[in-house]
Protein backbone atom coordinates (compact mmCIF):
# COMPACT_ATOMS: atom_id res chain seq x y z
CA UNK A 1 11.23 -7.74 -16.31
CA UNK A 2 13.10 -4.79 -18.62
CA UNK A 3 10.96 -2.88 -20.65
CA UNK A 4 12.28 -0.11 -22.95
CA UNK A 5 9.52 2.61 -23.36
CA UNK A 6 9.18 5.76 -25.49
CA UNK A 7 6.71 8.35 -24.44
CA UNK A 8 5.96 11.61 -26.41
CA UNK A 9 3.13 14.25 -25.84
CA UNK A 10 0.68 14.20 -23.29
CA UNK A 11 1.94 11.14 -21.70
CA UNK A 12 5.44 12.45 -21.51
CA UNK A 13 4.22 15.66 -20.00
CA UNK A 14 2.09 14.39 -17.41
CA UNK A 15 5.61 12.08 -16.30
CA UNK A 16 8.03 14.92 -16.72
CA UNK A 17 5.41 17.33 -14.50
CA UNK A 18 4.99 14.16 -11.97
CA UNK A 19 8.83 14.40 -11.44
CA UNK A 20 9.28 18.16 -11.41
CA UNK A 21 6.82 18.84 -8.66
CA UNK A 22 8.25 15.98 -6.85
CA UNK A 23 5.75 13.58 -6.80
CA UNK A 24 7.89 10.80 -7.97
CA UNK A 25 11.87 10.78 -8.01
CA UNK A 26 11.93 9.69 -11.90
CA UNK A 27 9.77 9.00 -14.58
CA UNK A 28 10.36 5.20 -13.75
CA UNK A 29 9.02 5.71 -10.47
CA UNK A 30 5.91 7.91 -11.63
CA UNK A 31 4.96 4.73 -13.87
CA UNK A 32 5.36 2.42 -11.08
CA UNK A 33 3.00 4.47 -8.64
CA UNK A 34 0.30 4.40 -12.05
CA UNK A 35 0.76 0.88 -11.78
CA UNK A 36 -0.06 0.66 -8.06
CA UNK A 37 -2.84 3.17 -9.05
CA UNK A 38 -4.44 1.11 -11.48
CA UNK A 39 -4.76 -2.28 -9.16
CA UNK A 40 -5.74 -0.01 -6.11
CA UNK A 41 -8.76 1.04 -9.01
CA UNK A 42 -9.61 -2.19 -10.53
CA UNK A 43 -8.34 -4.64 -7.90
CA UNK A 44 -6.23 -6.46 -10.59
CA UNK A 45 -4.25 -8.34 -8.16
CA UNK A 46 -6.67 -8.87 -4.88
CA UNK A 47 -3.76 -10.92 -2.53
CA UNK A 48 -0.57 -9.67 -3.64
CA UNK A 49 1.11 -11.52 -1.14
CA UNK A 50 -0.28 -14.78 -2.62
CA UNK A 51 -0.17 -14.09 -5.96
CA UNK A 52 3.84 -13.72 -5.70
CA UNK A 53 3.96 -17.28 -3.56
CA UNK A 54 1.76 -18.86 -6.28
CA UNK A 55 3.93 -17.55 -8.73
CA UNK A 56 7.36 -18.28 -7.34
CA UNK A 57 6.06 -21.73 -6.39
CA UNK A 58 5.44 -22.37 -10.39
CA UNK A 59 8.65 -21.47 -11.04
CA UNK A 60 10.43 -23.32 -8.81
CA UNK A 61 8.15 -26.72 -9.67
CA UNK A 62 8.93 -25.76 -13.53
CA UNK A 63 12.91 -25.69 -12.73
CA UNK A 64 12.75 -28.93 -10.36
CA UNK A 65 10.80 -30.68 -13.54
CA UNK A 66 13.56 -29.35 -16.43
CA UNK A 67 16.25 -30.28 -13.91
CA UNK A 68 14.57 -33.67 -13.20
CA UNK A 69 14.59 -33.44 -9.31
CA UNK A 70 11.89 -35.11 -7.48
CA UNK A 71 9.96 -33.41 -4.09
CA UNK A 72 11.30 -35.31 -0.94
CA UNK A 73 9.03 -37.12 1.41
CA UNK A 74 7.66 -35.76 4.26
CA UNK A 75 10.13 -38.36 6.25
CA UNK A 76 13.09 -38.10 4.20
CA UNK A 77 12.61 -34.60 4.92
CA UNK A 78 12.60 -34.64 8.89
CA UNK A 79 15.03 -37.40 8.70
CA UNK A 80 17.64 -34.91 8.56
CA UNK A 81 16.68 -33.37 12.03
CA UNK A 82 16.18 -36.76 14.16
């Protein structure tokens, strides 16, 4: 995902004075470890690990319905490897 963001007073100071004292290597960076910071706070995302399978899964079921393609069964699967 691209974002385009504009940040002036206080919030631009606190990510300029992030990357000066070398907390972060960019202002990019200093918003991504206030975005860990934030889930590590409220637990947003519990299982990240699952959360990104789930997600990839409905993606990939989304583009196999659009493109029409069915799942294979679990023998015409194996059927490859007998």
């Amino acid at each position: 995902m691209r974002t385009t963001l504009k940040f002036e007073g206080v919030t631009e100071l606190i990510l300029e004075k992030a990357v000066k004292l070398g907390l972060a290597r960019s202002k990019t960076d200093a918003l991504r470890m206030g975005i860990f910071a934030l889930n590590k706070e409220y637990q947003l995302v519990k299982d990240i690990e699952k959360e990104l399978v789930q997600r990839k899964l409905k993606k990939e079921v989304m583009e196999m319905k659009t493109k029409g393609i069915k799942y294979l069964s679990k023998e015409q699967a194996l059927s490859k490897y007998k």
